[in-house]
N, C-alpha and C. Protein backbone atom coordinates (compact mmCIF):
# COMPACT_ATOMS: atom_id res chain seq x y z
N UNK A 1 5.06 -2.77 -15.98
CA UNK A 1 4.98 -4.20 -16.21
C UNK A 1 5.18 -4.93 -14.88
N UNK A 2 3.75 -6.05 -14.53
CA UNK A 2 4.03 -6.88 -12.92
C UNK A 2 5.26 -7.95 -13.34
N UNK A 3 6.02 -7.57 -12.39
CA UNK A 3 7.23 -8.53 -12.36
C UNK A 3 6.70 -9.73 -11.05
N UNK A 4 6.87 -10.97 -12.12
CA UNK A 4 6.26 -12.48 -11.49
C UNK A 4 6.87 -12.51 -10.14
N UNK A 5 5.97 -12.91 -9.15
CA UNK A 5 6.45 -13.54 -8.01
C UNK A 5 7.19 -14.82 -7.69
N UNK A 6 8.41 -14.44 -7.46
CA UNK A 6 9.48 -15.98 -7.43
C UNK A 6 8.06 -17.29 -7.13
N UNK A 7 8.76 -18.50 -7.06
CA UNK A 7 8.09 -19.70 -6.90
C UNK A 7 8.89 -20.05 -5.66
N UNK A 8 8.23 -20.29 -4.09
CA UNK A 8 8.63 -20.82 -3.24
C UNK A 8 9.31 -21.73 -3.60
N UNK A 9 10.05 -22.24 -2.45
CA UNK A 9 11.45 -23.06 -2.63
C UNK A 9 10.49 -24.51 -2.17
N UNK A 10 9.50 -24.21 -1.27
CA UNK A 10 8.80 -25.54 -0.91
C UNK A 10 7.68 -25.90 -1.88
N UNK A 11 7.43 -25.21 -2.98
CA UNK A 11 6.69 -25.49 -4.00
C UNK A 11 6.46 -27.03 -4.83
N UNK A 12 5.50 -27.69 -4.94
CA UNK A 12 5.38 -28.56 -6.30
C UNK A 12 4.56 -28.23 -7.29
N UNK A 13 4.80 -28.86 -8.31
CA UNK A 13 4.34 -28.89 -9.58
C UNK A 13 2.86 -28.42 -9.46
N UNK A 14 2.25 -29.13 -8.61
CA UNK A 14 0.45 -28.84 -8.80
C UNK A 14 0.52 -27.48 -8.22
N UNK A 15 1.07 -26.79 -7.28
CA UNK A 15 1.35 -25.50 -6.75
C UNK A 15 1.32 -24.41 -7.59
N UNK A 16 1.48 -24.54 -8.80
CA UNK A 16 1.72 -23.38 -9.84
C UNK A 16 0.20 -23.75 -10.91
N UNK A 17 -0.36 -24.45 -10.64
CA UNK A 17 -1.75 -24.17 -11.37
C UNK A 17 -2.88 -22.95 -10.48
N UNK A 18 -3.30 -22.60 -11.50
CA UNK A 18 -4.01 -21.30 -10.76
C UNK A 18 -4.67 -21.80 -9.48
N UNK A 19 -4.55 -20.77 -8.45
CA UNK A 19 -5.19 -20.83 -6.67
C UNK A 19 -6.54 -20.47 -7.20
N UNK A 20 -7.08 -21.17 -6.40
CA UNK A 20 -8.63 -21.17 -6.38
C UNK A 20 -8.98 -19.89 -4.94
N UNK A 21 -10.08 -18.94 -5.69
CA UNK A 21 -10.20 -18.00 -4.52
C UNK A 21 -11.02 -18.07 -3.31
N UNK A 22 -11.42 -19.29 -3.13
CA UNK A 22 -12.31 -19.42 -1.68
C UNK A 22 -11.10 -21.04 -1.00
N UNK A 23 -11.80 -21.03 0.33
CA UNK A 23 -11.47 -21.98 0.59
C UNK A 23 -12.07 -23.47 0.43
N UNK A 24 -13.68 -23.31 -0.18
CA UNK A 24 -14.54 -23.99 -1.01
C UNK A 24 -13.46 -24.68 -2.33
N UNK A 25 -13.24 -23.90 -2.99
CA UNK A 25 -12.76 -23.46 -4.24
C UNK A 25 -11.18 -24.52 -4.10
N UNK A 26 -10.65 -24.05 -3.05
CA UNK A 26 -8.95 -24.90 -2.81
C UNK A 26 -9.48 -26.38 -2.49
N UNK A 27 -10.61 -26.84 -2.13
CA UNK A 27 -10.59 -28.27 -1.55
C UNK A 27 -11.11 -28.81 -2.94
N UNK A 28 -12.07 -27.65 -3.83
CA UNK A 28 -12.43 -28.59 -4.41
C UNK A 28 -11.60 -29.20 -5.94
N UNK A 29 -10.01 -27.90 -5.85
CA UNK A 29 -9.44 -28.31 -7.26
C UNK A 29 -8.21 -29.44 -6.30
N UNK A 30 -7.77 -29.35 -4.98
CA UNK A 30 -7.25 -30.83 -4.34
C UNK A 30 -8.09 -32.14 -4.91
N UNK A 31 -9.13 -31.75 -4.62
CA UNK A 31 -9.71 -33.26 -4.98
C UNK A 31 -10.05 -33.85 -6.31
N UNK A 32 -9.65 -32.23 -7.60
CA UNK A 32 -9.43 -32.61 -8.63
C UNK A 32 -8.18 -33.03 -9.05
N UNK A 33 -7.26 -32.95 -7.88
CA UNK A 33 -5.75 -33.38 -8.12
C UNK A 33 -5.48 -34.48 -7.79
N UNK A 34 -5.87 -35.13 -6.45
CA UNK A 34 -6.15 -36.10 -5.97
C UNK A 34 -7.13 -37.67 -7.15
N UNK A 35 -8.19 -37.16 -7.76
CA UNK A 35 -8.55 -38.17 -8.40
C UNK A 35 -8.41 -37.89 -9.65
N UNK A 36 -7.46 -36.99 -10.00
CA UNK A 36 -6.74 -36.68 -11.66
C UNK A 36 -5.45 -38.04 -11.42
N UNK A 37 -4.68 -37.50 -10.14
CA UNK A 37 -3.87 -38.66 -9.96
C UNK A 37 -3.94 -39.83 -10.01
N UNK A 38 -4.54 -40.36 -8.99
CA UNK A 38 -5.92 -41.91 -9.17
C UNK A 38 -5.89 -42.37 -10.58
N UNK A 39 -6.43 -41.82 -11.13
CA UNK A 39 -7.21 -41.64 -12.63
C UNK A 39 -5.98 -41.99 -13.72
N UNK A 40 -4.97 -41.09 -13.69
CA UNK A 40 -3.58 -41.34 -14.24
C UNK A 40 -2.52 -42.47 -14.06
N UNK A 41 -2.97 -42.48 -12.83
CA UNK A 41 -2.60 -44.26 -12.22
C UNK A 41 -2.76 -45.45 -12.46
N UNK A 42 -4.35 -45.16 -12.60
CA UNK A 42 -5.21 -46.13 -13.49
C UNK A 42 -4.82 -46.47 -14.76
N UNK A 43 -4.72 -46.13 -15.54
CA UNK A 43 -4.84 -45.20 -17.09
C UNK A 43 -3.22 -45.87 -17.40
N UNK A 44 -2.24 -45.91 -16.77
CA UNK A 44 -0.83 -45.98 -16.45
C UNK A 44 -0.71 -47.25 -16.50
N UNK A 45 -1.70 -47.97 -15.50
CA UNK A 45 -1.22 -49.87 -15.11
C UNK A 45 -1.87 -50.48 -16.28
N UNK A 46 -2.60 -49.61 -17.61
CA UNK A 46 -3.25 -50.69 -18.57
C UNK A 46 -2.10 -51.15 -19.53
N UNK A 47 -1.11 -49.93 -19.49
CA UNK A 47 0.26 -50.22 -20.43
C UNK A 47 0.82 -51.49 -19.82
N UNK A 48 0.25 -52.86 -19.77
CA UNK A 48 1.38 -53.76 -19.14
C UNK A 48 1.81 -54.92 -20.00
N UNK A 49 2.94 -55.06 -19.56
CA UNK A 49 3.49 -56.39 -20.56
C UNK A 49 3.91 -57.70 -19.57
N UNK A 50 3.29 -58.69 -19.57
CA UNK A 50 3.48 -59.85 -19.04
C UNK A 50 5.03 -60.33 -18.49
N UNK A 51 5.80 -60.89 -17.89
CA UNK A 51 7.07 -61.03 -17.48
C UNK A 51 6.73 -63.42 -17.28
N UNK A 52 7.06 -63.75 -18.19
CA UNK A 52 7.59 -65.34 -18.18
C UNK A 52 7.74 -65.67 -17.06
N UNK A 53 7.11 -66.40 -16.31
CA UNK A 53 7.63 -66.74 -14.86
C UNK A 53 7.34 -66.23 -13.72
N UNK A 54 6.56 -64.61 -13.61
CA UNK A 54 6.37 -63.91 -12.42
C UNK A 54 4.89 -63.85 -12.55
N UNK A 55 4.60 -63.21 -11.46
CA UNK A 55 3.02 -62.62 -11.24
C UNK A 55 3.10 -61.43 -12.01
N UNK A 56 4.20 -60.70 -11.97
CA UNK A 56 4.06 -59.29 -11.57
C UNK A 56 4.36 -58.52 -13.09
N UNK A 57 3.51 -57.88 -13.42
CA UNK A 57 3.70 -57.53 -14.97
C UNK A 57 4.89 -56.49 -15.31
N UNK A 58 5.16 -56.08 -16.22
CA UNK A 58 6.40 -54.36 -16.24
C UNK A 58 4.66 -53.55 -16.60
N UNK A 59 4.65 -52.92 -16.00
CA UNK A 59 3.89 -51.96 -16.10
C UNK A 59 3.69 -50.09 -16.23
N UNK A 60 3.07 -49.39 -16.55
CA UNK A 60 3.09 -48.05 -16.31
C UNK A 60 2.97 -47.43 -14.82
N UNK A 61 2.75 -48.14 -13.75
CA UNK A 61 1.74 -47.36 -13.00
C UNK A 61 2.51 -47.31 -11.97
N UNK A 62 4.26 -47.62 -12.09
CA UNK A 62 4.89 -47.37 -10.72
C UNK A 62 5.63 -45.95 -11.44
N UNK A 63 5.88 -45.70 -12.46
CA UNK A 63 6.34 -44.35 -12.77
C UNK A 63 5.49 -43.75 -13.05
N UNK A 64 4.16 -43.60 -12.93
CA UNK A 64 2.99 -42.46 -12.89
C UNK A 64 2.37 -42.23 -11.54
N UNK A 65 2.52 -43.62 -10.62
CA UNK A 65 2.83 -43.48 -9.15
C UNK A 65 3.96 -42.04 -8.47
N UNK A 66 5.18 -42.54 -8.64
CA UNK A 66 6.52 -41.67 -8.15
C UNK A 66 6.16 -40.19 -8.78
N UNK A 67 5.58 -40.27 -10.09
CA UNK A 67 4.97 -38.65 -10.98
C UNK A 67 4.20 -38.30 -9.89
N UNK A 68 3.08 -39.09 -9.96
CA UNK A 68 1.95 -38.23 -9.26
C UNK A 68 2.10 -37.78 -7.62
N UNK A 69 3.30 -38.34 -6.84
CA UNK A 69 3.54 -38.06 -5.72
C UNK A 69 4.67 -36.28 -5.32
N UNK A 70 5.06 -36.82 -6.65
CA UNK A 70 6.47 -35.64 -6.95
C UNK A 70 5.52 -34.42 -7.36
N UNK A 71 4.90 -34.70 -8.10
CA UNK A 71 3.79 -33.74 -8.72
C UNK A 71 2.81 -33.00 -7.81
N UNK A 72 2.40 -33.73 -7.09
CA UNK A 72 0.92 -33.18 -6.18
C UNK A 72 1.99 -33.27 -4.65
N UNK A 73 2.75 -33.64 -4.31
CA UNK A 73 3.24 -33.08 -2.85
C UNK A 73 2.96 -34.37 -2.01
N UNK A 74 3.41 -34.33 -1.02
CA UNK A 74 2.92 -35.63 0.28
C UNK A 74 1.89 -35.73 0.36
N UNK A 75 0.93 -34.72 0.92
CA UNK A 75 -0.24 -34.79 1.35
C UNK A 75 -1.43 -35.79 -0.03
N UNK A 76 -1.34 -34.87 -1.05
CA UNK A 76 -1.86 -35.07 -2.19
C UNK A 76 -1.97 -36.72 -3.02
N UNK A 77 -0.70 -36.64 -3.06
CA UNK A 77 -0.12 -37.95 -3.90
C UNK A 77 -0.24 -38.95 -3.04
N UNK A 78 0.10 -39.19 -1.48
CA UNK A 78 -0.51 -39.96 -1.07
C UNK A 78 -2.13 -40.47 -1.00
N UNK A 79 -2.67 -39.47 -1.28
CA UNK A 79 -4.62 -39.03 -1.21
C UNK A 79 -4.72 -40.10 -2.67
N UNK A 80 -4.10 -39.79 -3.47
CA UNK A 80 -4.34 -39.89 -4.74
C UNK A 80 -3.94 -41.40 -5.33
N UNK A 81 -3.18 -41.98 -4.54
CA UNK A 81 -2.84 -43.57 -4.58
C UNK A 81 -3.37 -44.03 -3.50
N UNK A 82 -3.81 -43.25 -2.16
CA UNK A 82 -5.03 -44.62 -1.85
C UNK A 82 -5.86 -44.59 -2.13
N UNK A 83 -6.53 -42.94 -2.79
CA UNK A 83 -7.48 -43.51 -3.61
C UNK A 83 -7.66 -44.36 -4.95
N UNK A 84 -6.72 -44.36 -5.31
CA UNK A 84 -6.56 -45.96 -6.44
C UNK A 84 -6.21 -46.99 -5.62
N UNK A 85 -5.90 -47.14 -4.48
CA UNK A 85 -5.80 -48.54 -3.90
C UNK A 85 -7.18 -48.60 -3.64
N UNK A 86 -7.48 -47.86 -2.93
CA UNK A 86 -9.52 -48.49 -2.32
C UNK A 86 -10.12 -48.52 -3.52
N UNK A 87 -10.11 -47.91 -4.81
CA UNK A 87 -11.20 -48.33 -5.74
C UNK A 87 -10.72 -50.03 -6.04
N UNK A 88 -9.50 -49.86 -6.46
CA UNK A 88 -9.09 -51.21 -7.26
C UNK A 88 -9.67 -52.25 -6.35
N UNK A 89 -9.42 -52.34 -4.85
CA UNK A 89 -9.99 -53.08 -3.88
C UNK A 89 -11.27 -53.07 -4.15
N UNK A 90 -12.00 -52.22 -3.89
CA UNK A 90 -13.70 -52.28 -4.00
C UNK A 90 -14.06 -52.75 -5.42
N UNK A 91 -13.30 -52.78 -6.30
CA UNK A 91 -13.66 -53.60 -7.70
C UNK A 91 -13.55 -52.96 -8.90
N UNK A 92 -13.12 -51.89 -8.64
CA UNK A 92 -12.76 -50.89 -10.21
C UNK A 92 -11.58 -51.62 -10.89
N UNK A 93 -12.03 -52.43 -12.19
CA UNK A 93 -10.80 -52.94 -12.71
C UNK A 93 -9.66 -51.83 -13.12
N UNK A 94 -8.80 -51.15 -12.43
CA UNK A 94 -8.23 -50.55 -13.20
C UNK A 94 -6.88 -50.99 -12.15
N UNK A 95 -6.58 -51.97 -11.78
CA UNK A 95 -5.18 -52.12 -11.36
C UNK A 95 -4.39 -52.67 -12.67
N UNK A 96 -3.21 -53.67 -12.88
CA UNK A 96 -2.06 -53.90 -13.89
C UNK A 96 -3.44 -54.41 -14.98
N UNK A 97 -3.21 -54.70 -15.69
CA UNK A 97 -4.18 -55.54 -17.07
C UNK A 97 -5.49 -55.83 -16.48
N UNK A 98 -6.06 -54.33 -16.05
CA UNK A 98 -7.57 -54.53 -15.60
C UNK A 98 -8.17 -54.96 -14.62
N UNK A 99 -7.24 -55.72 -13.67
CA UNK A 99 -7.36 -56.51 -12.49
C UNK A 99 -8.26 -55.66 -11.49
N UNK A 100 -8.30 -56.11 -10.48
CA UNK A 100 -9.11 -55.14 -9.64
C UNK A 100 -9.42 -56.56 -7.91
N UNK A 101 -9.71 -55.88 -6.94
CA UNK A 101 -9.43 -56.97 -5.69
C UNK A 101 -8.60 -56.84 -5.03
N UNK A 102 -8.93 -56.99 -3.66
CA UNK A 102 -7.82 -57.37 -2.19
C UNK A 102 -7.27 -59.17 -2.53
N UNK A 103 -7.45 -59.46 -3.19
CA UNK A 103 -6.59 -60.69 -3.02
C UNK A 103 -5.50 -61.43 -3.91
N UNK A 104 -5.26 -60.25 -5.06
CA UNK A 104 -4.17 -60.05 -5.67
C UNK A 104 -2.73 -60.19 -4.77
N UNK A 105 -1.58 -61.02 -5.59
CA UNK A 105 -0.70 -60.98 -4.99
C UNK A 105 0.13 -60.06 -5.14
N UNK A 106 0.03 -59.36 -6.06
CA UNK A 106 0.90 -58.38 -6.52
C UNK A 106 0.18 -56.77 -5.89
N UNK A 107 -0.55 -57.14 -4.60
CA UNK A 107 -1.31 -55.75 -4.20
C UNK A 107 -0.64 -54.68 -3.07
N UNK A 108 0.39 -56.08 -2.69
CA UNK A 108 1.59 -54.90 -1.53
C UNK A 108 2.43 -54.07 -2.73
N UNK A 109 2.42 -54.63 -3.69
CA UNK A 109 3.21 -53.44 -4.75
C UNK A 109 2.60 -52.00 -4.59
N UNK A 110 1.20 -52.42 -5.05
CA UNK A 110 0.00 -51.29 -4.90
C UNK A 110 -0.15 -50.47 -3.55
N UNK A 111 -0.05 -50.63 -3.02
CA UNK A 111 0.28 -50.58 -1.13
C UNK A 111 1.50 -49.83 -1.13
N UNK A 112 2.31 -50.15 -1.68
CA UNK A 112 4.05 -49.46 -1.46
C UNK A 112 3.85 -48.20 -2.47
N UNK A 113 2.81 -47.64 -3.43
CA UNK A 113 2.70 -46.63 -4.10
C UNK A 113 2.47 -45.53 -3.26
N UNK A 114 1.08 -46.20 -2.14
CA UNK A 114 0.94 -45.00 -1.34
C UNK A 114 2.02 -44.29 -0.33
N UNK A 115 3.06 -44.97 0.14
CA UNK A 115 4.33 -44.84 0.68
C UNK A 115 5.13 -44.28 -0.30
N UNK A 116 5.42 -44.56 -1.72
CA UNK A 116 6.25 -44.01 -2.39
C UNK A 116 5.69 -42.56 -2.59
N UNK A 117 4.40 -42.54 -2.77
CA UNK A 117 3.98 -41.23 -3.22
C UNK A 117 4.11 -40.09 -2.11
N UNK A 118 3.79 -40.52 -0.55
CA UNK A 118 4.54 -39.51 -0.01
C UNK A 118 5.67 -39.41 0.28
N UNK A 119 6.77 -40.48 -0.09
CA UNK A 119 8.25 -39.88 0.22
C UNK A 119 8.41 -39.30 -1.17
N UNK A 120 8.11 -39.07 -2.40
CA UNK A 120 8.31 -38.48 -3.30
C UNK A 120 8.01 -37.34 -2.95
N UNK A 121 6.86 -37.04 -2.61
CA UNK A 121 6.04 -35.69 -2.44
C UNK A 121 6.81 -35.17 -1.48
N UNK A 122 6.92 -35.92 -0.12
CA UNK A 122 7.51 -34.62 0.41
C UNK A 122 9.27 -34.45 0.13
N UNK A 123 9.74 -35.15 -0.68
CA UNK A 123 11.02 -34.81 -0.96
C UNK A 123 11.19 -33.61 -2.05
N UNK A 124 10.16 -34.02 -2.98
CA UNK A 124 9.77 -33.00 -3.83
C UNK A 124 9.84 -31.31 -3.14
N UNK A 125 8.72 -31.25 -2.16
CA UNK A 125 8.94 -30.01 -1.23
C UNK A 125 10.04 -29.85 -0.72
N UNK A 126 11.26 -30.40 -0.55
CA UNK A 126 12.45 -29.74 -0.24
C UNK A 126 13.39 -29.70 -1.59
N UNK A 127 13.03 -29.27 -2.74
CA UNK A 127 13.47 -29.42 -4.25
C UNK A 127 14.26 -30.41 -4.48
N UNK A 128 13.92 -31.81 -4.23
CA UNK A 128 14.09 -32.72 -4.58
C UNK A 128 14.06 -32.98 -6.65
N UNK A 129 12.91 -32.47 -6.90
CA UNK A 129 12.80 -32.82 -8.57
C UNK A 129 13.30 -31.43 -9.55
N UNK A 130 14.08 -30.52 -8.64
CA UNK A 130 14.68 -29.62 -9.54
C UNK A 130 15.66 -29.67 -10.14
N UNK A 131 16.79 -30.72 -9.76
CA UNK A 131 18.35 -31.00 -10.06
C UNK A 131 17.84 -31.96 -10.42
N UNK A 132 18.47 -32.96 -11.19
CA UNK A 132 18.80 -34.26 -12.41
C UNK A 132 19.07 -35.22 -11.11
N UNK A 133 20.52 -35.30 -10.29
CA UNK A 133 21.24 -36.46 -9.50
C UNK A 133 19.80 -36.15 -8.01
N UNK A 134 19.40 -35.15 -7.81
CA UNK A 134 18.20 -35.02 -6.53
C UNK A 134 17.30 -35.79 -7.44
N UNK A 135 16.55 -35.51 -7.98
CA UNK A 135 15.24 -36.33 -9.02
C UNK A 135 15.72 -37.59 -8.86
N UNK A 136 17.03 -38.05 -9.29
CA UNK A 136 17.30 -39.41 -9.23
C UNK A 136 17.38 -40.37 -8.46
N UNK A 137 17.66 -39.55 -6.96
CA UNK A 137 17.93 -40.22 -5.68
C UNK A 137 16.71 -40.25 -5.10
N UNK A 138 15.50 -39.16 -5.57
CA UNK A 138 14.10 -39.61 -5.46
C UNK A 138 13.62 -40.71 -5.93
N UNK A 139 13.53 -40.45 -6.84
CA UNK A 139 12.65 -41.47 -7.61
C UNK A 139 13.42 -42.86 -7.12
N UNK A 140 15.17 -42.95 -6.91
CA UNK A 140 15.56 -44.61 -6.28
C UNK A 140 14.32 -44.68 -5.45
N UNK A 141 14.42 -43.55 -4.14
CA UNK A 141 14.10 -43.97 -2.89
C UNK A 141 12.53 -44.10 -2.76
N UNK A 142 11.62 -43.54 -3.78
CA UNK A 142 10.37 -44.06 -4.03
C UNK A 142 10.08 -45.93 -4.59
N UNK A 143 11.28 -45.24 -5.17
CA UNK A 143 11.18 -47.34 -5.85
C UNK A 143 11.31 -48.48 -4.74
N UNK A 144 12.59 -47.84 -3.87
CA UNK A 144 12.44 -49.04 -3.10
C UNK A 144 11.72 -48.80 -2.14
N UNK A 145 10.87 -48.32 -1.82
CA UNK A 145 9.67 -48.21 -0.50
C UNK A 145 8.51 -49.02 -1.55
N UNK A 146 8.35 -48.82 -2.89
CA UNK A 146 7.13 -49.92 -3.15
C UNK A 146 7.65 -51.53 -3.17
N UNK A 147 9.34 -51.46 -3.60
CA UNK A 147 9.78 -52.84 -3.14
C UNK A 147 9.68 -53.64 -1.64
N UNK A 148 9.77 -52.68 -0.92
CA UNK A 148 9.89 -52.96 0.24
C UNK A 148 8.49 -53.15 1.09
N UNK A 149 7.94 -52.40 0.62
CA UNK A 149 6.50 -53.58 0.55
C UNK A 149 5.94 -54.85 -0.03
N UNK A 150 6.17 -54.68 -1.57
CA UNK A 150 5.89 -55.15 -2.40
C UNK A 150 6.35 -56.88 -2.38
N UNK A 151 7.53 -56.82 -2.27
CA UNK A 151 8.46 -58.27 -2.19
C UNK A 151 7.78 -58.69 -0.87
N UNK A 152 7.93 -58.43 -0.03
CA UNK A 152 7.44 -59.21 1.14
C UNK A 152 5.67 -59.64 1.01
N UNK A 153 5.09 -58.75 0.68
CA UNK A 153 3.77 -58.68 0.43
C UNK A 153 3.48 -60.82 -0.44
N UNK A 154 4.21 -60.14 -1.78
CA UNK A 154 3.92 -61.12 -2.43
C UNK A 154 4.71 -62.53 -2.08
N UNK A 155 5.90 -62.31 -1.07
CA UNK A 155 6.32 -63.67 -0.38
C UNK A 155 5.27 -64.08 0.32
N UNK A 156 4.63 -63.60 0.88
CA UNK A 156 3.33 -63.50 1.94
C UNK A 156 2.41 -64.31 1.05
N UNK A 157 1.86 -63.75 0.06
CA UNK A 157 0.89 -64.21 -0.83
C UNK A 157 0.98 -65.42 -1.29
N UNK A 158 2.72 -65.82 -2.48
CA UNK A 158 2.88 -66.71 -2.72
C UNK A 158 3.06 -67.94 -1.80
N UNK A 159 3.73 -67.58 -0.84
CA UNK A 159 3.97 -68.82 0.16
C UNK A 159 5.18 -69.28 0.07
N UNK A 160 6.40 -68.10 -0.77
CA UNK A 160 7.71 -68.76 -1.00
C UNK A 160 8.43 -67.61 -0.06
N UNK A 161 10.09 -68.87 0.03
CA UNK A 161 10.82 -67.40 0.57
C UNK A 161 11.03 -66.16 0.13
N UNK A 162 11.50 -65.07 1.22
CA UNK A 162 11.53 -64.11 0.44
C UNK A 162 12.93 -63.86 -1.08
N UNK A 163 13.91 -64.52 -0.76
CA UNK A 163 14.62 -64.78 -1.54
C UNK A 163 14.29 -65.35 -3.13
N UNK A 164 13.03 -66.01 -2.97
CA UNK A 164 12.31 -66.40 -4.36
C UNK A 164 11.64 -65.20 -4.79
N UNK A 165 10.57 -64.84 -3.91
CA UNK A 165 10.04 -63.80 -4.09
C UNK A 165 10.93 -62.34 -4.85
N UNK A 166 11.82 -62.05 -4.30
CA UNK A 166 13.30 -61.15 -5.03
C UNK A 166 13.18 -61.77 -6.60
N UNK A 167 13.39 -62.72 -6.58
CA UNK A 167 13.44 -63.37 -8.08
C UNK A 167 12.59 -63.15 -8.83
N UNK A 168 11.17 -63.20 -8.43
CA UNK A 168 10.04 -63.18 -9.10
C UNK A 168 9.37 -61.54 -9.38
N UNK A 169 9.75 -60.87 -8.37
CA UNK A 169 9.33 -59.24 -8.07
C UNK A 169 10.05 -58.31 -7.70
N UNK A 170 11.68 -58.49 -8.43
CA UNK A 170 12.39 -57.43 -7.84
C UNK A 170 13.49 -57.49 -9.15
N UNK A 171 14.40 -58.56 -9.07
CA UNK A 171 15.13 -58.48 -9.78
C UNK A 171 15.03 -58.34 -11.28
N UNK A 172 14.41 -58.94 -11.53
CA UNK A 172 14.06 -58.66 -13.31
C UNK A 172 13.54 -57.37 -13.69
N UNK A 173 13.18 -56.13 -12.60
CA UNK A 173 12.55 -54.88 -13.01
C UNK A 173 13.70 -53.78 -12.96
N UNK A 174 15.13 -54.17 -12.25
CA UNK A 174 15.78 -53.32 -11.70
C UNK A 174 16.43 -52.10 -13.56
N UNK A 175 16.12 -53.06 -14.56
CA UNK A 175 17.19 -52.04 -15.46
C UNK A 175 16.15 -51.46 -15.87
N UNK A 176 14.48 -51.84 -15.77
CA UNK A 176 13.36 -50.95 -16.04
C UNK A 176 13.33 -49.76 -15.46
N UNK A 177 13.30 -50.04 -14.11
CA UNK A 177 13.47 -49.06 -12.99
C UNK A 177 14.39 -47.96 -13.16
N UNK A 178 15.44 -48.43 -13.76
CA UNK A 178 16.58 -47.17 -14.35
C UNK A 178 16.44 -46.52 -14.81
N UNK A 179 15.76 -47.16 -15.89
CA UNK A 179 15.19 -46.73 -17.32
C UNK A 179 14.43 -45.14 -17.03
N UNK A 180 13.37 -45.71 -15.76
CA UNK A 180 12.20 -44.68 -15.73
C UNK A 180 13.21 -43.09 -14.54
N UNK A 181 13.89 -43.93 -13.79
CA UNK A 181 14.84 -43.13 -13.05
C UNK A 181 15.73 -41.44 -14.14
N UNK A 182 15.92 -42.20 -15.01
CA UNK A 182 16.89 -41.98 -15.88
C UNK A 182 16.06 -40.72 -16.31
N UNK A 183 14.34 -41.20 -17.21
CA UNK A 183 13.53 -39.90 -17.81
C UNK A 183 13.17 -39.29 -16.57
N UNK A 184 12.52 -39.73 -15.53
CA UNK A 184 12.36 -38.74 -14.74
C UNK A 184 13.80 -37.63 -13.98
N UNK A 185 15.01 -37.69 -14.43
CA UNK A 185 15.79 -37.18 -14.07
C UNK A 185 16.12 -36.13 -14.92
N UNK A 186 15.66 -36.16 -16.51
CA UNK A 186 15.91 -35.47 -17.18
C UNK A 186 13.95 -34.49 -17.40
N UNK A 187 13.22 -35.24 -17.48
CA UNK A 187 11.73 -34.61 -17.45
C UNK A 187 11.69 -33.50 -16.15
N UNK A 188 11.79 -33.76 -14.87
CA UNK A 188 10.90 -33.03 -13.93
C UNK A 188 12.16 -31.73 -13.74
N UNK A 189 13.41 -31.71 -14.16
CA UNK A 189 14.22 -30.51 -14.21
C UNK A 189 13.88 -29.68 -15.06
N UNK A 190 13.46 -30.00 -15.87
CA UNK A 190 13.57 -29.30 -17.34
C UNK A 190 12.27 -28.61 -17.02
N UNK A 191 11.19 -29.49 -16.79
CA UNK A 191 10.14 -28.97 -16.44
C UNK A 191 9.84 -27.75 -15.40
N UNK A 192 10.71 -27.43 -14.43
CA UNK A 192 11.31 -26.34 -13.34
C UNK A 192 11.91 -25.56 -14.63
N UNK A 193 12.85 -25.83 -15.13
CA UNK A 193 13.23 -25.15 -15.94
C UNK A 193 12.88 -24.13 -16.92
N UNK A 194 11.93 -25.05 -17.43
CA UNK A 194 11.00 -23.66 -18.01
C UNK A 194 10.02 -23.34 -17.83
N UNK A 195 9.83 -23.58 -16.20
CA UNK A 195 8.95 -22.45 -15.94
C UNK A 195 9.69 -21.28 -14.56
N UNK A 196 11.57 -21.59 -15.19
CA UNK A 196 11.52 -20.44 -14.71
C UNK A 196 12.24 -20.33 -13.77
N UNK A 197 12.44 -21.49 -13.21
CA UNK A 197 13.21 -22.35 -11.91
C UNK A 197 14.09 -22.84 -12.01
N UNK A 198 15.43 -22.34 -11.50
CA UNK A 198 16.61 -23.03 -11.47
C UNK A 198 17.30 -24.03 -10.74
């Protein structure tokens, strides 16, 4: 009986789907990972619910963002959110409630995904999403790199201070943000878990 080959320690999630046997073959299931991600991203920002007072909706697509970066690695997950930033730009409605355009104010949010997705990813490669309190201190530090675009972006846009801007695109998301902190702390362990990974 073949006894399984451990799972590298620098491993992610997309890493354990079957290797493709050419080097044809490896670019072309990346780029099925790459616009599976995109795609899931998309698919993610239609879940949105309006917020009284802000631009900026509660949406799916910053915790399928931080997924798809943790999931597919630096290289990848970054690939995979700018490629949902350049479609949404070039006109694919699939940003928050269908939107789509460079002149959205809420588009440095979108902008701070591709940053979140590679500090996820490559935190991920140093087993970042195998422990519960590591997953958690990821996923913070993905959140605030799309804030940290994001808020300034849309002070920029709106034309208010950034201190308003906080008000309008930061503060009212923070117990959401937990929220998603919280499942991804208990999802992406478990998920190591049974397949095997401690």
């Amino acid at each position: 009986m073949a006894i399984a080959a451990p799972i590298p320690s620098t491993a992610v999630l997309a890493d354990l789907l079957p290797q493709a046997a050419t080097r044809l073959g490896a670019r072309a299931r990346d780029l099925a990972l790459v616009a599976g991600g995109a795609a899931l991203t998309g698919l993610a920002a239609q879940l949105s619910v309006p917020v009284p007072g802000s631009p900026v909706p509660v949406t799916g697509q910053t915790f399928a963002a931080l997924l798809v970066g943790t999931a597919l690695g630096a290289r990848r997950g970054a690939a995979a959110l700018g490629l949902y930033l350049a479609a949404g730009m070039a006109g694919l409605p699939w940003f928050a409630q269908g939107s789509s355009g460079a002149g959205l104010a809420t588009l440095g949010y979108v902008i701070g995904f591709v940053a979140a997705a590679a500090l996820t990813g490559a935190l991920a490669r140093r087993g970042a999403d195998r422990k519960p309190l590591h997953t958690a201190a990821a996923m913070a530090l993905g959140s605030l790199a799309i804030y940290a675009v994001g808020v300034p972006y849309l002070a920029f846009a709106l034309d208010v201070p950034l201190a308003t801007a906080a008000h309008l695109g930061l503060y009212p998301y923070l117990v959401g943000d937990a929220l998603k902190v919280v499942l991804a702390m208990g999802a992406l362990p478990l998920t190591w878990k049974l397949l095997g990974r401690r």
